[in-house]
C-alpha atoms as a PDB file:
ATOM      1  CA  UNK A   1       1.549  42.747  14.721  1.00  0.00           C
ATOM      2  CA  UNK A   2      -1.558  40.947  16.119  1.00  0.00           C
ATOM      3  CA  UNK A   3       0.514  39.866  19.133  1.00  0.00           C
ATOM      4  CA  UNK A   4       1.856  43.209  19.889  1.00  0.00           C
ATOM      5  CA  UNK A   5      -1.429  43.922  20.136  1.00  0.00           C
ATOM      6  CA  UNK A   6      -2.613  41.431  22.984  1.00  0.00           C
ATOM      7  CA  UNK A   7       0.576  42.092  24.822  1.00  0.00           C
ATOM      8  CA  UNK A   8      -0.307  45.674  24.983  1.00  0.00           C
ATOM      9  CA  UNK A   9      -3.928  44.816  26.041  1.00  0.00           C
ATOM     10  CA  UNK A  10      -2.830  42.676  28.516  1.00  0.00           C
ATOM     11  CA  UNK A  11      -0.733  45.180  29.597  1.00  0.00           C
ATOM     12  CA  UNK A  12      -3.165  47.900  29.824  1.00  0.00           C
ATOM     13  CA  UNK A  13      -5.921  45.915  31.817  1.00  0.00           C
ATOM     14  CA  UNK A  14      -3.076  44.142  34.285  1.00  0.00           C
ATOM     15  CA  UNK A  15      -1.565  47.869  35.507  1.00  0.00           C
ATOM     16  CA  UNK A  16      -1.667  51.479  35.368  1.00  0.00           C
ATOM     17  CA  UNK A  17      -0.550  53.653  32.631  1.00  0.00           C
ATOM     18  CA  UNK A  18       1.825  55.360  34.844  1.00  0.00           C
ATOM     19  CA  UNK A  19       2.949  51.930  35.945  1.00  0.00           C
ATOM     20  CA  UNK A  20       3.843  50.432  32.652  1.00  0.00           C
ATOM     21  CA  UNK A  21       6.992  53.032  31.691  1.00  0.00           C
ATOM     22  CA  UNK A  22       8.575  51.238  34.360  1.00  0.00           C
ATOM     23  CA  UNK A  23       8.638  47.864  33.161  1.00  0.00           C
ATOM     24  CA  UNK A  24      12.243  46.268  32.389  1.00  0.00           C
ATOM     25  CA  UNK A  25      13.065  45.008  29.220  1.00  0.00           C
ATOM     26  CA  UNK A  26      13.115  41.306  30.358  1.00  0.00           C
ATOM     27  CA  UNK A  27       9.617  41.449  32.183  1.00  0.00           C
ATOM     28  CA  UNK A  28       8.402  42.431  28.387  1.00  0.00           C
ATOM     29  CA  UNK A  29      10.325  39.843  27.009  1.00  0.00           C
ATOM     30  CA  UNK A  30       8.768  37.275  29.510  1.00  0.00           C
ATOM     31  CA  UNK A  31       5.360  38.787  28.598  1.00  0.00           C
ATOM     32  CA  UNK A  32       5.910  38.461  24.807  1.00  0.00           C
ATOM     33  CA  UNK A  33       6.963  34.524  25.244  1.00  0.00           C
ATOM     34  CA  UNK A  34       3.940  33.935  27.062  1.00  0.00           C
ATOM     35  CA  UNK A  35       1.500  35.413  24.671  1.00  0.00           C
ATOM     36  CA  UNK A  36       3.382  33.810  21.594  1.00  0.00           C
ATOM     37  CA  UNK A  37       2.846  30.142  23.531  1.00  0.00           C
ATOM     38  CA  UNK A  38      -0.736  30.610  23.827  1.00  0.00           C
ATOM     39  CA  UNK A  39      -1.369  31.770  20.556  1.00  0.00           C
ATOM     40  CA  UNK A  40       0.846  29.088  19.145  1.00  0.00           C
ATOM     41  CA  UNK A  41      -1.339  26.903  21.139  1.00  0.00           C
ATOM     42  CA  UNK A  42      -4.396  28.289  19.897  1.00  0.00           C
ATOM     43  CA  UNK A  43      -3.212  28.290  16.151  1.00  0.00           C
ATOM     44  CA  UNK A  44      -2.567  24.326  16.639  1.00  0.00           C
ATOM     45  CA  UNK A  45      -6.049  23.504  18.151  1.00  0.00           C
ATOM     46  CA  UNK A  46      -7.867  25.467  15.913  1.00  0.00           C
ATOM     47  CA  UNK A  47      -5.467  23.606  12.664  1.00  0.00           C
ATOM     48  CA  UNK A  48      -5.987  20.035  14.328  1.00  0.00           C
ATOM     49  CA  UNK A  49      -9.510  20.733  14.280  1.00  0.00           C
ATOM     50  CA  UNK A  50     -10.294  21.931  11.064  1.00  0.00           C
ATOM     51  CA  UNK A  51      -8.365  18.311  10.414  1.00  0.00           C
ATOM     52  CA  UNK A  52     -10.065  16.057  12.288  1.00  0.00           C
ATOM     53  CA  UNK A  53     -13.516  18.055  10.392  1.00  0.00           C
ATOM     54  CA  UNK A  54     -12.305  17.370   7.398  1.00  0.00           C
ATOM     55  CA  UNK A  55     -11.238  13.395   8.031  1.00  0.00           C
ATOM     56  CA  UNK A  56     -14.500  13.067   9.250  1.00  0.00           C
ATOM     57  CA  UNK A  57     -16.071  14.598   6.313  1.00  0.00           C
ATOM     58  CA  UNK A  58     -14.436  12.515   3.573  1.00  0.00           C
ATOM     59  CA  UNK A  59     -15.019   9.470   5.184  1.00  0.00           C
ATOM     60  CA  UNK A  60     -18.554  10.489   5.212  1.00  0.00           C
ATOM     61  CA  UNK A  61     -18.919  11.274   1.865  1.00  0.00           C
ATOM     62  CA  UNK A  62     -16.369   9.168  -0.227  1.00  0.00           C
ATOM     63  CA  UNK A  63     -17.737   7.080  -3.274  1.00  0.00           C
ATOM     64  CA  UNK A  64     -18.079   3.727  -2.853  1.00  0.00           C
ATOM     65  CA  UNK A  65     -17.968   1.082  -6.067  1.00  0.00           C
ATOM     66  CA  UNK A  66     -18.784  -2.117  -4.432  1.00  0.00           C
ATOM     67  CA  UNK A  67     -22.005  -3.778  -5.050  1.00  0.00           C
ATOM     68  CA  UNK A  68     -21.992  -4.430  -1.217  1.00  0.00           C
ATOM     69  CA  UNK A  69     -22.413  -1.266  -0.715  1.00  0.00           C
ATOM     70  CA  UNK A  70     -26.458  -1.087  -2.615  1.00  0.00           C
ATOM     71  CA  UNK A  71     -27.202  -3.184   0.922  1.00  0.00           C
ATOM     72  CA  UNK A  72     -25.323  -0.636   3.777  1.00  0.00           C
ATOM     73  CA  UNK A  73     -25.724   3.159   3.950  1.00  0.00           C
ATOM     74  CA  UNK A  74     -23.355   5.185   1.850  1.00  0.00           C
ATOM     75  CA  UNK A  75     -22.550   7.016   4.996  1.00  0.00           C
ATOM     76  CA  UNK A  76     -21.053   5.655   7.963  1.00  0.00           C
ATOM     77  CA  UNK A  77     -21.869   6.123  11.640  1.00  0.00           C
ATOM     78  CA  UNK A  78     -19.116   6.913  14.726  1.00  0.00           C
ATOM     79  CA  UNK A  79     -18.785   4.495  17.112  1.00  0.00           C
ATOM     80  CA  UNK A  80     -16.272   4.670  20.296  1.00  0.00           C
ATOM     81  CA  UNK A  81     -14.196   2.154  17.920  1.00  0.00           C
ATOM     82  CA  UNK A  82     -14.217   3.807  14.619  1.00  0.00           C
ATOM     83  CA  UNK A  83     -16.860   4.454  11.556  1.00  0.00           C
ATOM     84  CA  UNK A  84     -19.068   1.763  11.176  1.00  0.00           C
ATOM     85  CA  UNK A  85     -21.334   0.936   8.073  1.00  0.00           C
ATOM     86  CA  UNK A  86     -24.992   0.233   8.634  1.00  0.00           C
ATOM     87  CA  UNK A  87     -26.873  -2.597   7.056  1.00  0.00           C
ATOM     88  CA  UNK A  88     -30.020  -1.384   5.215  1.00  0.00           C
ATOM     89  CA  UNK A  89     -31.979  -4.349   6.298  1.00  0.00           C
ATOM     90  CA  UNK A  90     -31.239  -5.008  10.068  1.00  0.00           C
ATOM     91  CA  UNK A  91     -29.235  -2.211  10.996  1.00  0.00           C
ATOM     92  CA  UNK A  92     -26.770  -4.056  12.362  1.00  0.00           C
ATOM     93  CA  UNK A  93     -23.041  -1.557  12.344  1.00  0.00           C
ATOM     94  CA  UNK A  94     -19.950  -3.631  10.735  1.00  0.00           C
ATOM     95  CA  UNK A  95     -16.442  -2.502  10.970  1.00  0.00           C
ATOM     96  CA  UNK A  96     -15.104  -1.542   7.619  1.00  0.00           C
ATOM     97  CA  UNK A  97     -11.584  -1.032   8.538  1.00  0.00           C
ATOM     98  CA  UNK A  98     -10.187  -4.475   7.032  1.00  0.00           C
ATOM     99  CA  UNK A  99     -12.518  -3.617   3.773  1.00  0.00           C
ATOM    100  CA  UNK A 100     -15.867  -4.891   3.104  1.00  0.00           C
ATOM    101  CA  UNK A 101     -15.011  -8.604   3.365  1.00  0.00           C
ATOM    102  CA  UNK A 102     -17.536  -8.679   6.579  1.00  0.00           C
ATOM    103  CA  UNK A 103     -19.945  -6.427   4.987  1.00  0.00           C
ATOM    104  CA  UNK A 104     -19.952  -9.453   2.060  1.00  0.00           C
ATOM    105  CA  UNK A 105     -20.288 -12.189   4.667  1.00  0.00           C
ATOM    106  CA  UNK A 106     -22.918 -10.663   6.870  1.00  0.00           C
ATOM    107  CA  UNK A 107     -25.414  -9.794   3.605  1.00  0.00           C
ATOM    108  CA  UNK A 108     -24.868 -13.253   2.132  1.00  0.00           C
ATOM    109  CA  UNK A 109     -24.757 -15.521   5.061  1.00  0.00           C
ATOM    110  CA  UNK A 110     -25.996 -13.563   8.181  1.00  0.00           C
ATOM    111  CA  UNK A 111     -28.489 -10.684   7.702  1.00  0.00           C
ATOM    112  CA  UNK A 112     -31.797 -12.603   8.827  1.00  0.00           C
ATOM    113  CA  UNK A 113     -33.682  -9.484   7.741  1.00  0.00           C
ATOM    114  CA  UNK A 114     -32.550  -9.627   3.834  1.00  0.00           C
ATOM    115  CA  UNK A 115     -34.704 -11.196   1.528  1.00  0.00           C
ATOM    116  CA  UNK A 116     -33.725 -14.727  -0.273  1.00  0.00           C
ATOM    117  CA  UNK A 117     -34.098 -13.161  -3.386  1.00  0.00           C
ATOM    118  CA  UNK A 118     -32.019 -10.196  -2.667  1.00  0.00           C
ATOM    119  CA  UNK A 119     -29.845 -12.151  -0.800  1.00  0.00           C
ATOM    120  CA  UNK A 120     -29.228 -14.540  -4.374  1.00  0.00           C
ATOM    121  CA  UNK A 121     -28.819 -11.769  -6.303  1.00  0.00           C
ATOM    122  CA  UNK A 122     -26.130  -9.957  -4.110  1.00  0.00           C
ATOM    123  CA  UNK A 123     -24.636 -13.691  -4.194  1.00  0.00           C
ATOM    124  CA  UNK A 124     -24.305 -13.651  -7.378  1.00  0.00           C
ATOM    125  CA  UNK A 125     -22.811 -10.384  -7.747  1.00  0.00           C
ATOM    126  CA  UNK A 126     -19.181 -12.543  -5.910  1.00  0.00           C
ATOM    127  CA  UNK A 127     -16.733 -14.369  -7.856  1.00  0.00           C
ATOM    128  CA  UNK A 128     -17.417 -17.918  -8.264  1.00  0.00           C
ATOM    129  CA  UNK A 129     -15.591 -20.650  -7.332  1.00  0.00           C
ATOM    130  CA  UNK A 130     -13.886 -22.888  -9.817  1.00  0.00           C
ATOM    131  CA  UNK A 131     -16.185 -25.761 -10.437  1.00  0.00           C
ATOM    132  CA  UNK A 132     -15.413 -29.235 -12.186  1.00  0.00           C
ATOM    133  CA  UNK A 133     -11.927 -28.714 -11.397  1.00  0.00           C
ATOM    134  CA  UNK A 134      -9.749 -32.034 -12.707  1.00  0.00           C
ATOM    135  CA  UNK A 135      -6.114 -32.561 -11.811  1.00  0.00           C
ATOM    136  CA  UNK A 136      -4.207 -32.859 -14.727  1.00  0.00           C
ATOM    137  CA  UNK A 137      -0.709 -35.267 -13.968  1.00  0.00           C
ATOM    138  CA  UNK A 138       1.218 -34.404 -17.676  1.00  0.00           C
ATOM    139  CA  UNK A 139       0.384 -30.655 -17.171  1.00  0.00           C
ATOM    140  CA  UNK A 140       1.316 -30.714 -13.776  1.00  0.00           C
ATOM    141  CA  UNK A 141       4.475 -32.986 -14.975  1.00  0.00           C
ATOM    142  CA  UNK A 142       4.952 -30.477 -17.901  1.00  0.00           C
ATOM    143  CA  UNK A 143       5.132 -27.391 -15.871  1.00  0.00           C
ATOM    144  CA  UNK A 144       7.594 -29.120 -13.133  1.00  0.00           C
ATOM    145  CA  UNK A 145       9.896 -29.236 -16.130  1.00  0.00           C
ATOM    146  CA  UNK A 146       9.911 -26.007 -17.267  1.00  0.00           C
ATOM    147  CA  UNK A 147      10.267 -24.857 -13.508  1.00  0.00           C
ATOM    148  CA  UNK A 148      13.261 -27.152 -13.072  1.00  0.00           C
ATOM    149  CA  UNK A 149      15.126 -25.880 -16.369  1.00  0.00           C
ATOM    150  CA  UNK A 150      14.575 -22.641 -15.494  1.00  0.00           C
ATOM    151  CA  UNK A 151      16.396 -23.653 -11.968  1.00  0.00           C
ATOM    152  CA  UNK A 152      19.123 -25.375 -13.833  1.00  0.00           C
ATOM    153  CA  UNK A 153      19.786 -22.762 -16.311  1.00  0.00           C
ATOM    154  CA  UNK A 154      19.472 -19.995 -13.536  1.00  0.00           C
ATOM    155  CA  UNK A 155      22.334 -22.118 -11.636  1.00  0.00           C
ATOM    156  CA  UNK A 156      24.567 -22.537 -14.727  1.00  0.00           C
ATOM    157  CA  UNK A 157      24.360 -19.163 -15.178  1.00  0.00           C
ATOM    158  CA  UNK A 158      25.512 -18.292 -11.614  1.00  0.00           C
ATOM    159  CA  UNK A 159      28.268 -20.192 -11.953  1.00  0.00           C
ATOM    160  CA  UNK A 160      29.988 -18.990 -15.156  1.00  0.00           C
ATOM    161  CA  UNK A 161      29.405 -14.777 -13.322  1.00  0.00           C
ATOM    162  CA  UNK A 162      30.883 -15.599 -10.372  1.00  0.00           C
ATOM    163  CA  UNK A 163      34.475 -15.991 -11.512  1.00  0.00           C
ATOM    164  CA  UNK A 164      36.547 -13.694 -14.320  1.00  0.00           C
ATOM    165  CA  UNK A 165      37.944 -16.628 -15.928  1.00  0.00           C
ATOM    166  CA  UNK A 166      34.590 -19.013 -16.044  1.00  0.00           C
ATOM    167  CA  UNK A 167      33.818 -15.920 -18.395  1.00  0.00           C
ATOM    168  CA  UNK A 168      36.576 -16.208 -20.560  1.00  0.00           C
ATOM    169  CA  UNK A 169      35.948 -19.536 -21.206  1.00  0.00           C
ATOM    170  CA  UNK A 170      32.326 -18.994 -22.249  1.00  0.00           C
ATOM    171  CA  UNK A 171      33.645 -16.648 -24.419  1.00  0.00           C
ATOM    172  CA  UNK A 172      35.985 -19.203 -26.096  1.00  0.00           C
ATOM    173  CA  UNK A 173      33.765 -21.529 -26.854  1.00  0.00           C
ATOM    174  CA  UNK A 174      31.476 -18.661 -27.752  1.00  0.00           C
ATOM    175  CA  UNK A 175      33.966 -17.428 -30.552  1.00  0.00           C
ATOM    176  CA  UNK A 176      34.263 -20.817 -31.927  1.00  0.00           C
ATOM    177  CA  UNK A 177      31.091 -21.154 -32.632  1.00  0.00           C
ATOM    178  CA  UNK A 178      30.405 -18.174 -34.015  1.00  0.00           C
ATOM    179  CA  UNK A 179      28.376 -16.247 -30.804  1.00  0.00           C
ATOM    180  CA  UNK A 180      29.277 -12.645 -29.929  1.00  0.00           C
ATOM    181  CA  UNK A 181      31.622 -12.360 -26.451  1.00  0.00           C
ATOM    182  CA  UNK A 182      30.180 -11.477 -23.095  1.00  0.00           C
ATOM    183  CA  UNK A 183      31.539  -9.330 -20.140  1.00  0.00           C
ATOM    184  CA  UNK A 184      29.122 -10.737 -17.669  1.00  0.00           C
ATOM    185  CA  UNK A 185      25.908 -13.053 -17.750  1.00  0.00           C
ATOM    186  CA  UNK A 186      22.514 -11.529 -17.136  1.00  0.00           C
ATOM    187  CA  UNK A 187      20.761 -12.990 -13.980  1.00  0.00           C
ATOM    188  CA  UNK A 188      17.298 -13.034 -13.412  1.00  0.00           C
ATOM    189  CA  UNK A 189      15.361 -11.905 -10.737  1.00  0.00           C
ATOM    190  CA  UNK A 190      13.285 -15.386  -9.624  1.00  0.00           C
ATOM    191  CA  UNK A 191       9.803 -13.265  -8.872  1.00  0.00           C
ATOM    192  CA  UNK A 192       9.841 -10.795 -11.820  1.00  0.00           C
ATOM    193  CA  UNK A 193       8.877 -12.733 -14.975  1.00  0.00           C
ATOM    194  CA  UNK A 194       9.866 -10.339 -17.284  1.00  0.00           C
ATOM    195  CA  UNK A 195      13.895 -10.730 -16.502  1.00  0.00           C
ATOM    196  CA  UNK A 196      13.016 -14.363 -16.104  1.00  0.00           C
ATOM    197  CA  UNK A 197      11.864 -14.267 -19.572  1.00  0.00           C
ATOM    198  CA  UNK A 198      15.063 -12.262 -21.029  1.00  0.00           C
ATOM    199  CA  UNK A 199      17.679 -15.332 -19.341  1.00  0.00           C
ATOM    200  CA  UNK A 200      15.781 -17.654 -20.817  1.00  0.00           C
ATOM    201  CA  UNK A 201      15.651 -15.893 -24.135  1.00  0.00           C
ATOM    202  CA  UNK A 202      19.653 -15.391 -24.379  1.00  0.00           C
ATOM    203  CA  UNK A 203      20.101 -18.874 -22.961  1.00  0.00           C
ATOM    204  CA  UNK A 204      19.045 -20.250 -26.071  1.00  0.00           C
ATOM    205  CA  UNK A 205      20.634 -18.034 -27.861  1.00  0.00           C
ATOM    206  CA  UNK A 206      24.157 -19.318 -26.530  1.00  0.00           C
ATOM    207  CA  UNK A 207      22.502 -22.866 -25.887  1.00  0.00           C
ATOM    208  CA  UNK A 208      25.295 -24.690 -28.016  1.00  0.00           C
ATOM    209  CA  UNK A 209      28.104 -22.960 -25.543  1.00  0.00           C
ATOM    210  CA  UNK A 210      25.977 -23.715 -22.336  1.00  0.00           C
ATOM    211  CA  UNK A 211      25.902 -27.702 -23.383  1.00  0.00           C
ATOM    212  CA  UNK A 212      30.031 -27.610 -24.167  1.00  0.00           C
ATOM    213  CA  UNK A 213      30.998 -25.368 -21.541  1.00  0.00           C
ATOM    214  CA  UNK A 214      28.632 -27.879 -18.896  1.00  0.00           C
ATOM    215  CA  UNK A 215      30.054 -31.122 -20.474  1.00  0.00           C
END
Protein backbone atom coordinates (compact mmCIF):
# COMPACT_ATOMS: atom_id res chain seq x y z
CA UNK A 1 0.00 0.00 0.00
CA UNK A 2 2.60 2.64 1.06
CA UNK A 3 4.20 2.35 -2.38
CA UNK A 4 1.08 2.73 -4.29
CA UNK A 5 0.99 5.64 -2.60
CA UNK A 6 4.38 7.37 -3.73
CA UNK A 7 3.81 6.09 -7.19
CA UNK A 8 0.63 7.96 -7.32
CA UNK A 9 2.32 11.10 -5.82
CA UNK A 10 4.91 10.94 -8.10
CA UNK A 11 2.55 10.66 -10.59
CA UNK A 12 0.44 13.51 -9.70
CA UNK A 13 3.34 16.15 -9.29
CA UNK A 14 5.31 14.74 -12.67
CA UNK A 15 1.94 15.37 -15.10
CA UNK A 16 -1.49 16.47 -15.47
CA UNK A 17 -4.53 14.76 -14.34
CA UNK A 18 -5.84 14.64 -17.77
CA UNK A 19 -2.45 13.32 -18.79
CA UNK A 20 -2.18 10.37 -16.54
CA UNK A 21 -5.40 8.18 -18.09
CA UNK A 22 -3.15 7.86 -20.87
CA UNK A 23 -0.35 6.13 -19.46
CA UNK A 24 0.36 2.41 -20.81
CA UNK A 25 0.46 -0.35 -18.64
CA UNK A 26 4.28 -0.89 -19.01
CA UNK A 27 5.24 2.88 -18.33
CA UNK A 28 3.36 2.04 -14.78
CA UNK A 29 5.08 -1.00 -14.48
CA UNK A 30 8.49 0.80 -15.10
CA UNK A 31 7.32 3.42 -12.55
CA UNK A 32 6.40 0.82 -9.88
CA UNK A 33 10.07 -0.96 -10.27
CA UNK A 34 11.64 2.21 -9.76
CA UNK A 35 9.91 3.25 -6.64
CA UNK A 36 10.20 -0.39 -5.14
CA UNK A 37 14.31 -0.02 -5.77
CA UNK A 38 14.52 3.07 -3.90
CA UNK A 39 12.54 2.13 -1.14
CA UNK A 40 14.29 -1.19 -0.98
CA UNK A 41 17.29 0.94 -0.88
CA UNK A 42 16.09 3.07 1.74
CA UNK A 43 14.77 0.09 3.94
CA UNK A 44 18.55 -1.35 3.77
CA UNK A 45 20.32 1.94 4.82
CA UNK A 46 18.08 2.73 7.38
CA UNK A 47 18.48 -1.48 8.74
CA UNK A 48 22.42 -1.25 8.29
CA UNK A 49 22.29 1.68 10.36
CA UNK A 50 20.32 0.89 13.17
CA UNK A 51 23.23 -2.07 13.05
CA UNK A 52 26.18 -0.40 12.95
CA UNK A 53 24.26 1.86 16.23
CA UNK A 54 23.81 -0.93 17.93
CA UNK A 55 27.58 -2.63 17.39
CA UNK A 56 28.76 0.48 18.46
CA UNK A 57 26.68 0.56 21.48
CA UNK A 58 27.56 -2.85 22.94
CA UNK A 59 31.00 -2.44 22.49
CA UNK A 60 30.60 0.65 24.46
CA UNK A 61 28.91 -0.66 27.18
CA UNK A 62 29.86 -4.44 27.58
CA UNK A 63 31.12 -5.67 31.10
CA UNK A 64 34.45 -6.20 31.48
CA UNK A 65 35.95 -8.85 34.32
CA UNK A 66 39.58 -8.29 34.02
CA UNK A 67 41.46 -6.63 36.71
CA UNK A 68 43.23 -4.73 33.81
CA UNK A 69 40.47 -3.17 33.19
CA UNK A 70 40.36 -1.00 37.11
CA UNK A 71 43.51 0.88 35.11
CA UNK A 72 41.68 1.75 31.36
CA UNK A 73 38.23 3.31 30.90
CA UNK A 74 35.32 0.93 30.80
CA UNK A 75 34.42 2.58 27.58
CA UNK A 76 36.37 2.63 24.56
CA UNK A 77 37.16 5.42 22.11
CA UNK A 78 36.92 5.20 17.91
CA UNK A 79 39.86 5.52 16.21
CA UNK A 80 40.27 5.35 12.18
CA UNK A 81 41.60 1.67 13.15
CA UNK A 82 39.05 0.38 15.49
CA UNK A 83 37.93 0.96 19.39
CA UNK A 84 40.69 1.66 21.43
CA UNK A 85 40.88 1.47 25.35
CA UNK A 86 42.28 4.42 27.24
CA UNK A 87 44.76 4.16 30.04
CA UNK A 88 43.55 5.97 33.20
CA UNK A 89 46.97 7.19 33.99
CA UNK A 90 48.61 8.47 30.70
CA UNK A 91 45.95 8.27 28.34
CA UNK A 92 47.71 6.54 26.05
CA UNK A 93 44.78 4.38 23.43
CA UNK A 94 45.76 0.46 23.12
CA UNK A 95 44.23 -1.80 20.64
CA UNK A 96 42.11 -4.39 22.30
CA UNK A 97 41.36 -6.47 19.37
CA UNK A 98 43.92 -9.43 20.21
CA UNK A 99 42.50 -9.14 24.04
CA UNK A 100 44.01 -7.28 26.79
CA UNK A 101 47.45 -8.94 26.62
CA UNK A 102 48.88 -5.23 25.65
CA UNK A 103 46.66 -3.54 28.02
CA UNK A 104 48.62 -6.06 30.76
CA UNK A 105 52.04 -5.20 29.34
CA UNK A 106 51.68 -1.48 28.99
CA UNK A 107 50.26 -1.06 32.92
CA UNK A 108 52.98 -3.35 34.26
CA UNK A 109 55.98 -2.52 32.25
CA UNK A 110 55.28 0.75 30.27
CA UNK A 111 52.81 3.31 31.73
CA UNK A 112 55.47 5.92 33.14
CA UNK A 113 52.50 7.74 34.67
CA UNK A 114 51.28 4.68 37.05
CA UNK A 115 52.40 4.62 40.39
CA UNK A 116 55.02 1.79 41.73
CA UNK A 117 52.67 0.86 44.16
CA UNK A 118 49.77 0.53 41.89
CA UNK A 119 51.84 -0.74 39.40
CA UNK A 120 52.91 -3.90 42.18
CA UNK A 121 49.66 -4.43 43.02
CA UNK A 122 48.20 -4.78 39.40
CA UNK A 123 51.45 -7.12 39.12
CA UNK A 124 50.40 -9.11 41.40
CA UNK A 125 46.99 -9.48 40.29
CA UNK A 126 49.01 -11.97 36.98
CA UNK A 127 49.76 -15.49 37.29
CA UNK A 128 53.08 -16.26 38.55
CA UNK A 129 55.65 -18.01 37.13
CA UNK A 130 56.74 -21.38 38.37
CA UNK A 131 59.61 -20.80 40.68
CA UNK A 132 62.23 -23.42 42.10
CA UNK A 133 61.44 -25.55 39.29
CA UNK A 134 63.83 -28.97 39.49
CA UNK A 135 64.03 -31.47 36.66
CA UNK A 136 63.13 -34.65 37.82
CA UNK A 137 65.08 -37.69 35.47
CA UNK A 138 62.85 -40.96 37.07
CA UNK A 139 59.61 -38.89 36.62
CA UNK A 140 60.54 -37.78 33.41
CA UNK A 141 61.83 -41.59 32.77
CA UNK A 142 58.51 -42.80 34.39
CA UNK A 143 56.19 -40.89 32.23
CA UNK A 144 58.26 -41.84 28.86
CA UNK A 145 57.11 -45.31 29.82
CA UNK A 146 53.73 -44.96 30.21
CA UNK A 147 53.72 -42.83 26.89
CA UNK A 148 55.55 -45.62 25.08
CA UNK A 149 53.07 -48.49 26.33
CA UNK A 150 50.37 -46.60 25.49
CA UNK A 151 52.10 -46.40 21.79
CA UNK A 152 52.73 -50.07 21.85
CA UNK A 153 49.43 -51.14 22.99
CA UNK A 154 47.71 -48.54 20.59
CA UNK A 155 49.84 -50.37 17.69
CA UNK A 156 48.95 -53.94 18.81
CA UNK A 157 45.67 -52.99 18.78
CA UNK A 158 45.75 -51.68 15.17
CA UNK A 159 47.01 -54.59 14.05
CA UNK A 160 44.64 -57.32 15.33
CA UNK A 161 41.32 -54.58 13.62
CA UNK A 162 42.76 -54.36 10.54
CA UNK A 163 42.22 -57.91 9.31
CA UNK A 164 38.89 -60.36 9.90
CA UNK A 165 40.95 -63.22 10.75
CA UNK A 166 43.68 -61.40 13.23
CA UNK A 167 40.18 -61.14 15.07
CA UNK A 168 39.37 -64.56 15.13
CA UNK A 169 42.40 -65.44 16.51
CA UNK A 170 42.14 -63.02 19.44
CA UNK A 171 39.08 -64.53 19.99
CA UNK A 172 40.61 -68.05 20.26
CA UNK A 173 42.91 -67.44 22.55
CA UNK A 174 40.30 -65.27 24.21
CA UNK A 175 37.91 -68.37 24.70
CA UNK A 176 40.64 -70.39 26.10
CA UNK A 177 41.23 -68.40 28.62
CA UNK A 178 38.12 -67.72 29.67
CA UNK A 179 37.59 -63.79 28.11
CA UNK A 180 34.33 -62.92 26.34
CA UNK A 181 34.74 -62.76 22.16
CA UNK A 182 35.15 -59.53 20.28
CA UNK A 183 33.81 -58.31 16.83
CA UNK A 184 36.25 -55.51 16.58
CA UNK A 185 38.91 -53.75 18.94
CA UNK A 186 38.19 -50.30 20.29
CA UNK A 187 40.79 -47.65 19.11
CA UNK A 188 41.54 -44.66 20.77
CA UNK A 189 41.58 -41.34 19.69
CA UNK A 190 45.52 -40.17 20.60
CA UNK A 191 44.29 -36.40 21.81
CA UNK A 192 41.07 -37.29 23.72
CA UNK A 193 42.09 -38.86 27.06
CA UNK A 194 38.99 -40.16 27.90
CA UNK A 195 38.97 -42.99 24.90
CA UNK A 196 42.64 -43.20 25.67
CA UNK A 197 41.68 -44.17 29.06
CA UNK A 198 38.86 -46.85 27.96
CA UNK A 199 41.85 -48.90 25.51
CA UNK A 200 43.88 -48.93 28.17
CA UNK A 201 41.25 -50.11 30.57
CA UNK A 202 40.08 -53.21 28.26
CA UNK A 203 43.71 -53.85 27.40
CA UNK A 204 44.23 -55.15 30.68
CA UNK A 205 41.36 -56.69 30.78
CA UNK A 206 42.43 -59.10 27.79
CA UNK A 207 46.21 -58.54 28.83
CA UNK A 208 46.85 -62.43 29.07
CA UNK A 209 45.54 -62.74 25.17
CA UNK A 210 47.54 -59.56 24.07
CA UNK A 211 50.99 -61.29 25.54
CA UNK A 212 50.03 -64.91 23.63
CA UNK A 213 48.56 -63.54 20.65
CA UNK A 214 52.09 -61.01 20.40
CA UNK A 215 54.44 -63.97 21.26
Amino acid sequence: MFIWIIMLDYLGTQFEPSFSAQFEPSFLYIVVIRVACNLACFLNMSTNASRSSNDSHSTQTRVRRSKVWEYFGQNLVEADDGFKAVCKYCEIHLSTKSGTSSLRTHISHHCHAIGEVDRKRFVATLKKPIENFVFDPQLCRQRMIIHEGIKKIRELLKHIDSSPSRIQAFNQIAMVNGLPTKCGIALDIPNRWNSTFKMVREALTYKVVLNSYAN
